[in-house]
N, C-alpha and C. Protein backbone atom coordinates (compact mmCIF):
# COMPACT_ATOMS: atom_id res chain seq x y z
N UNK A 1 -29.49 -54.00 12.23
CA UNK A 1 -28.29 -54.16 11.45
C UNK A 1 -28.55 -55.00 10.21
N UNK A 2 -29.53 -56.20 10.53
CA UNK A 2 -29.82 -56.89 9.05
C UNK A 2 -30.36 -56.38 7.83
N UNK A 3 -31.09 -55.21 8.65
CA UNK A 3 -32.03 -54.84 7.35
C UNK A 3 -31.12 -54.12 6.56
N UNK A 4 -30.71 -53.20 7.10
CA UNK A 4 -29.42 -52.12 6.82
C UNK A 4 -28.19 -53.01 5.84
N UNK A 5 -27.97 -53.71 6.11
CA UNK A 5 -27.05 -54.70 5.02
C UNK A 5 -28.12 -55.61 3.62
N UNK A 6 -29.10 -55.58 3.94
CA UNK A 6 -29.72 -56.45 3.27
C UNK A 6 -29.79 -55.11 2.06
N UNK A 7 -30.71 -53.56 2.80
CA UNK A 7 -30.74 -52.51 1.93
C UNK A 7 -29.09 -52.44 1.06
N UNK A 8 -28.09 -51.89 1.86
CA UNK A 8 -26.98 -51.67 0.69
C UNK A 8 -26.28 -52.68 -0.05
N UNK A 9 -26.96 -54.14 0.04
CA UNK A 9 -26.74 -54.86 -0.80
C UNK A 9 -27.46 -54.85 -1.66
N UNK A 10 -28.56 -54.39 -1.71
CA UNK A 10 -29.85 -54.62 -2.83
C UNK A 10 -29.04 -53.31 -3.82
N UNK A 11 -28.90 -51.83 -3.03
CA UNK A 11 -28.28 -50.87 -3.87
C UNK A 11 -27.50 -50.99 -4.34
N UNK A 12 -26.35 -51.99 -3.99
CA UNK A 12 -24.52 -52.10 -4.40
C UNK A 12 -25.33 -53.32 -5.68
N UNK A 13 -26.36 -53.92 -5.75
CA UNK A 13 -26.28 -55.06 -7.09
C UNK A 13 -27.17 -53.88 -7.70
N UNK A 14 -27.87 -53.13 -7.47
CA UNK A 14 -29.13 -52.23 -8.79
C UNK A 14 -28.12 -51.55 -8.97
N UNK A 15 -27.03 -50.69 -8.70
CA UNK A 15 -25.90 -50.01 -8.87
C UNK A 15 -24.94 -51.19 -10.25
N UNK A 16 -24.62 -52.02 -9.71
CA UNK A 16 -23.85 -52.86 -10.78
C UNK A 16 -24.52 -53.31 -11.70
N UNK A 17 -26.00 -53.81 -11.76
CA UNK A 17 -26.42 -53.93 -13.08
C UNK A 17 -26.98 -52.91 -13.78
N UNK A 18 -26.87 -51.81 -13.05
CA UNK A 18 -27.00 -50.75 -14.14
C UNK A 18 -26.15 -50.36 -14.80
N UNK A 19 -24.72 -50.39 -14.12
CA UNK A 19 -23.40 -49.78 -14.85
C UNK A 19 -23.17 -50.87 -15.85
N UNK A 20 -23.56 -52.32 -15.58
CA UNK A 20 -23.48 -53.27 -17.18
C UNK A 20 -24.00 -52.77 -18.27
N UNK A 21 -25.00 -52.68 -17.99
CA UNK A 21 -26.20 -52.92 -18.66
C UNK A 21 -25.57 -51.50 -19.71
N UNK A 22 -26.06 -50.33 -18.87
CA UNK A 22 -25.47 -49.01 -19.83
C UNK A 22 -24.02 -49.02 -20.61
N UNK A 23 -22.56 -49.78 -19.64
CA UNK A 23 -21.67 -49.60 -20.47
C UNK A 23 -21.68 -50.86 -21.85
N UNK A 24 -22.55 -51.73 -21.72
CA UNK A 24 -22.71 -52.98 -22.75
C UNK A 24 -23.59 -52.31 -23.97
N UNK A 25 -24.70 -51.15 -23.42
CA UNK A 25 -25.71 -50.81 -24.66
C UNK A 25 -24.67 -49.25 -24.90
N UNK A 26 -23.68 -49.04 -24.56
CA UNK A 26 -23.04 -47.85 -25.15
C UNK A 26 -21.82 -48.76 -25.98
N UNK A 27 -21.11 -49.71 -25.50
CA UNK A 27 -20.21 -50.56 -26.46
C UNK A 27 -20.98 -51.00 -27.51
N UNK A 28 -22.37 -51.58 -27.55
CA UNK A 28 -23.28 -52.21 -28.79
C UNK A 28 -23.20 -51.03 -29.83
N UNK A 29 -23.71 -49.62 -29.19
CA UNK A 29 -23.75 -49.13 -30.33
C UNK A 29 -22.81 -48.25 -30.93
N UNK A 30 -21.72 -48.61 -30.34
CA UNK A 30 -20.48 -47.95 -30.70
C UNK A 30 -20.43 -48.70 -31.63
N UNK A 31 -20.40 -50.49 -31.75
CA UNK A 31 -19.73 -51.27 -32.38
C UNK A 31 -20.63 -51.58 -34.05
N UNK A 32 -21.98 -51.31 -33.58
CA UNK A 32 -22.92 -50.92 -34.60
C UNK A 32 -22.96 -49.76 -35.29
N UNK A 33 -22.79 -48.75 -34.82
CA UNK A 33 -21.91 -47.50 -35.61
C UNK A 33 -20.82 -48.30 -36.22
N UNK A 34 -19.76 -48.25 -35.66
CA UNK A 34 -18.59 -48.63 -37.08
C UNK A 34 -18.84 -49.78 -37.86
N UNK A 35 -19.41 -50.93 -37.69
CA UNK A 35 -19.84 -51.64 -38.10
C UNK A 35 -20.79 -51.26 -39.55
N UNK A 36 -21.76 -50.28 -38.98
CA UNK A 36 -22.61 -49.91 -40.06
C UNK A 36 -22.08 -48.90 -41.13
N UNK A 37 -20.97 -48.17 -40.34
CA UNK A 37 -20.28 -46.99 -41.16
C UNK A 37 -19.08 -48.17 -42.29
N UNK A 38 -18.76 -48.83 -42.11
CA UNK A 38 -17.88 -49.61 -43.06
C UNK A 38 -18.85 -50.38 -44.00
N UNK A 39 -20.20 -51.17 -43.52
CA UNK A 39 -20.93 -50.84 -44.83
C UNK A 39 -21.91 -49.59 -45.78
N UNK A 40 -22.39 -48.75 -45.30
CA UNK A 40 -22.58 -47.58 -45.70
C UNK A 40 -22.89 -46.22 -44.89
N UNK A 41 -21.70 -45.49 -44.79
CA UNK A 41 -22.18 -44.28 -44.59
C UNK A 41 -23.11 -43.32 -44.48
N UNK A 42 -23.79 -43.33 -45.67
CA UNK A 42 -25.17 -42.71 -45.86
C UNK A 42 -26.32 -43.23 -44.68
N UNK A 43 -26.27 -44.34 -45.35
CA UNK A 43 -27.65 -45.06 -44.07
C UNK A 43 -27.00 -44.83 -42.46
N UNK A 44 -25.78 -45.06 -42.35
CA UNK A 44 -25.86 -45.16 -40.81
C UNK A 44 -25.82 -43.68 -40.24
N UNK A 45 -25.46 -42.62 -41.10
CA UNK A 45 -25.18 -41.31 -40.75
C UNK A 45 -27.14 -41.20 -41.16
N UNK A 46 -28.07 -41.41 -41.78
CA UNK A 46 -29.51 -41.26 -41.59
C UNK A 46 -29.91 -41.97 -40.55
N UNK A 47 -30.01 -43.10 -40.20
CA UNK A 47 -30.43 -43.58 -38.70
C UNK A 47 -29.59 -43.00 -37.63
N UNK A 48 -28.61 -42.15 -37.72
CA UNK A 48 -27.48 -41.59 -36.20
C UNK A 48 -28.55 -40.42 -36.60
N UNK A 49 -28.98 -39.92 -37.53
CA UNK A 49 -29.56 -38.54 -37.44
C UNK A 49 -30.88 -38.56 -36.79
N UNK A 50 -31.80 -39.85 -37.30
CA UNK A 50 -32.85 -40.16 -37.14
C UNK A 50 -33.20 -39.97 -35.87
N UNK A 51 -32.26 -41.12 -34.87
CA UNK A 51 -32.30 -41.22 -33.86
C UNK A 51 -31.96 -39.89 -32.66
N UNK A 52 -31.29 -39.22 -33.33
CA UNK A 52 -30.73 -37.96 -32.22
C UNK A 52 -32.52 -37.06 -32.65
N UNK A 53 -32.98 -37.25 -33.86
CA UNK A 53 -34.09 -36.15 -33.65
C UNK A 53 -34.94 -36.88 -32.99
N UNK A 54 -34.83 -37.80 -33.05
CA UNK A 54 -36.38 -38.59 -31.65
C UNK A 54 -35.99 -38.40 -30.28
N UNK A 55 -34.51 -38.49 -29.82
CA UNK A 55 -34.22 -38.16 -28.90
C UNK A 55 -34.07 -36.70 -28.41
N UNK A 56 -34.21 -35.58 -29.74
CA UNK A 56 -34.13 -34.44 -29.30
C UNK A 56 -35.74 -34.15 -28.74
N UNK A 57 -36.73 -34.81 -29.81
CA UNK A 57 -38.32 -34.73 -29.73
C UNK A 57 -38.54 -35.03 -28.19
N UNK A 58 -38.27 -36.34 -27.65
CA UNK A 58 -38.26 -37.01 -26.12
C UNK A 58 -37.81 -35.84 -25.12
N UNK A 59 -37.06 -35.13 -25.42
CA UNK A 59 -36.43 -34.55 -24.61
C UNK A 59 -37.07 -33.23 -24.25
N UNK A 60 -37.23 -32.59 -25.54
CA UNK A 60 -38.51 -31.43 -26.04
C UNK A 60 -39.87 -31.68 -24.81
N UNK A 61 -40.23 -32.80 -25.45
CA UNK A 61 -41.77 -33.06 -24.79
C UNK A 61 -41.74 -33.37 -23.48
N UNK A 62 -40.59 -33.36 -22.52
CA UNK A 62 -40.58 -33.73 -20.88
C UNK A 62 -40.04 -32.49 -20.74
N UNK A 63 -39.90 -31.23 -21.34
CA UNK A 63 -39.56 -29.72 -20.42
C UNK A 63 -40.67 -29.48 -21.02
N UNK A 64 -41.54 -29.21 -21.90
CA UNK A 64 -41.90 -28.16 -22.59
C UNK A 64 -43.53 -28.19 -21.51
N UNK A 65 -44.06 -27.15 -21.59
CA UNK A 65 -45.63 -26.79 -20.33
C UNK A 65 -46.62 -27.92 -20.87
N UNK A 66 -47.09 -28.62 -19.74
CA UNK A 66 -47.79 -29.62 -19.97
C UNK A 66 -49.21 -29.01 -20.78
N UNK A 67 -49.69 -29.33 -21.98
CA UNK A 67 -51.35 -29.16 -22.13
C UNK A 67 -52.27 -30.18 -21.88
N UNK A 68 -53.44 -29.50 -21.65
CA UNK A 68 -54.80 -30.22 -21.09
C UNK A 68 -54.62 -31.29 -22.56
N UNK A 69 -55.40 -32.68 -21.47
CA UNK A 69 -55.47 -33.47 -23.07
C UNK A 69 -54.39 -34.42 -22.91
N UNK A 70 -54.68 -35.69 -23.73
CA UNK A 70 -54.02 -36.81 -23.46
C UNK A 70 -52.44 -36.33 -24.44
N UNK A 71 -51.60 -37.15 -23.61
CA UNK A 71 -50.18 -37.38 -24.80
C UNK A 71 -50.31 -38.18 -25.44
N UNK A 72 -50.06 -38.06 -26.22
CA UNK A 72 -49.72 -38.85 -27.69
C UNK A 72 -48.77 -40.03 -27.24
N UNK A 73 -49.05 -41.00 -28.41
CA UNK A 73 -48.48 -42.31 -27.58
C UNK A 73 -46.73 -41.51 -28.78
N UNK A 74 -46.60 -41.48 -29.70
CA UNK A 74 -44.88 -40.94 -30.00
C UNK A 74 -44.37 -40.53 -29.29
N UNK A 75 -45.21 -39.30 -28.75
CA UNK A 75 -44.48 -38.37 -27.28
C UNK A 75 -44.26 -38.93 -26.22
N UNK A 76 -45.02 -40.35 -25.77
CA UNK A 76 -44.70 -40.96 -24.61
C UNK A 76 -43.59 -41.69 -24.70
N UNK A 77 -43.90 -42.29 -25.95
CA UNK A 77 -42.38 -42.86 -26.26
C UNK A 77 -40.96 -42.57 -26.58
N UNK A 78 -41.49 -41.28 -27.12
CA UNK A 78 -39.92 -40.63 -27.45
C UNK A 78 -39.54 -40.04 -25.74
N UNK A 79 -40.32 -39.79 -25.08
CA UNK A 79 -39.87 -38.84 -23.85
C UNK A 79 -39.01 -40.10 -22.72
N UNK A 80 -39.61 -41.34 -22.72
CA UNK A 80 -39.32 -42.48 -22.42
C UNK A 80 -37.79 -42.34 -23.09
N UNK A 81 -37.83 -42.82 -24.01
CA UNK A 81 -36.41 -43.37 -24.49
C UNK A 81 -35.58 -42.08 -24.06
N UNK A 82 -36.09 -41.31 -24.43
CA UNK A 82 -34.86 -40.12 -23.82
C UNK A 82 -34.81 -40.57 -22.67
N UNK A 83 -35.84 -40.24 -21.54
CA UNK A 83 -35.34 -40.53 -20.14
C UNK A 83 -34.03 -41.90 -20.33
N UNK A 84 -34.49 -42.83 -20.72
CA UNK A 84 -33.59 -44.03 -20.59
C UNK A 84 -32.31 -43.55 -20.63
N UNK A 85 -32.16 -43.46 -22.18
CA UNK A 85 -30.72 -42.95 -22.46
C UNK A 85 -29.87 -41.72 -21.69
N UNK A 86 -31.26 -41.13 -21.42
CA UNK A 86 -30.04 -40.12 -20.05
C UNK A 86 -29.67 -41.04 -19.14
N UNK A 87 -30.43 -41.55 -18.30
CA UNK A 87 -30.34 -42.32 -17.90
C UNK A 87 -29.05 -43.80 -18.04
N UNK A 88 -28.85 -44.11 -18.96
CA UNK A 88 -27.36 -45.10 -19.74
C UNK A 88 -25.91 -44.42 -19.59
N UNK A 89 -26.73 -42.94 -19.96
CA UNK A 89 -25.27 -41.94 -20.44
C UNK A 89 -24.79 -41.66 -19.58
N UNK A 90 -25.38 -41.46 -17.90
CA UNK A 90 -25.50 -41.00 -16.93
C UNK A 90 -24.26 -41.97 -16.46
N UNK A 91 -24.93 -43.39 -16.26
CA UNK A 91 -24.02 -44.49 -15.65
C UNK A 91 -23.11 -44.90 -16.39
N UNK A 92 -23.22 -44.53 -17.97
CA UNK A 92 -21.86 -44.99 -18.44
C UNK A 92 -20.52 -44.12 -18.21
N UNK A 93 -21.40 -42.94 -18.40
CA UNK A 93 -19.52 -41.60 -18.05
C UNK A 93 -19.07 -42.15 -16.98
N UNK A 94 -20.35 -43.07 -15.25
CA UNK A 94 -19.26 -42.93 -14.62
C UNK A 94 -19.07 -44.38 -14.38
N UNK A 95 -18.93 -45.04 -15.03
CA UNK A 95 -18.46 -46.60 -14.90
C UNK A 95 -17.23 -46.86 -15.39
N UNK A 96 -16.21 -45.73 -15.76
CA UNK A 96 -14.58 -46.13 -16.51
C UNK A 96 -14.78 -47.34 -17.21
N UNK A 97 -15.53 -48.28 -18.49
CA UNK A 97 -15.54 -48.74 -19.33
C UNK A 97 -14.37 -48.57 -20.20
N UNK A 98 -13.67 -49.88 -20.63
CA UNK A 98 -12.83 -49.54 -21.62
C UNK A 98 -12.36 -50.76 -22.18
């Protein structure tokens, strides 16, 4: 019985600091979007673009058929941050944040 409580306590806190953590880095960059859009448009609509094509790249390079041969450290990184952010987006839809 101890262990068994000790386990769904460890899950019920990695469960809650994940739903922080994601709904705090989805409020940051909400607030950094408008933030950045009231001082210029241009730039923050080029880094929102920037960023969705690295995340489209990340995303690309974890379906697409593995080739012989090392990955590239961009591709490791962009495939990374994608995972993450699925990962954020995942726990933020279901954390009712508001």
């Amino acid at each position: 019985m101890g262990s068994f409580l000790k386990e769904f306590l460890v899950e019920l806190v990695g469960e809650v600091v994940l739903k922080v953590i994601a709904c705090l880095t989805v409020g940051g960059l909400a607030l950094a979007f408008v933030w950045g859009w009231e001082r210029s448009p241009l730039v923050t609509g080029g880094i929102g673009g920037a960023l969705l094509a690295f995340l489209g790249y990340g995303g690309w390079e974890l379906v697409r058929p593995a080739r012989p041969g090392r990955l590239g450290r961009l591709a490791g990184v962009a495939a990374a941050t994608f995972a993450v952010a699925a990962l954020f987006v995942a726990y933020a839809w279901s954390c009712r944040c508001s």
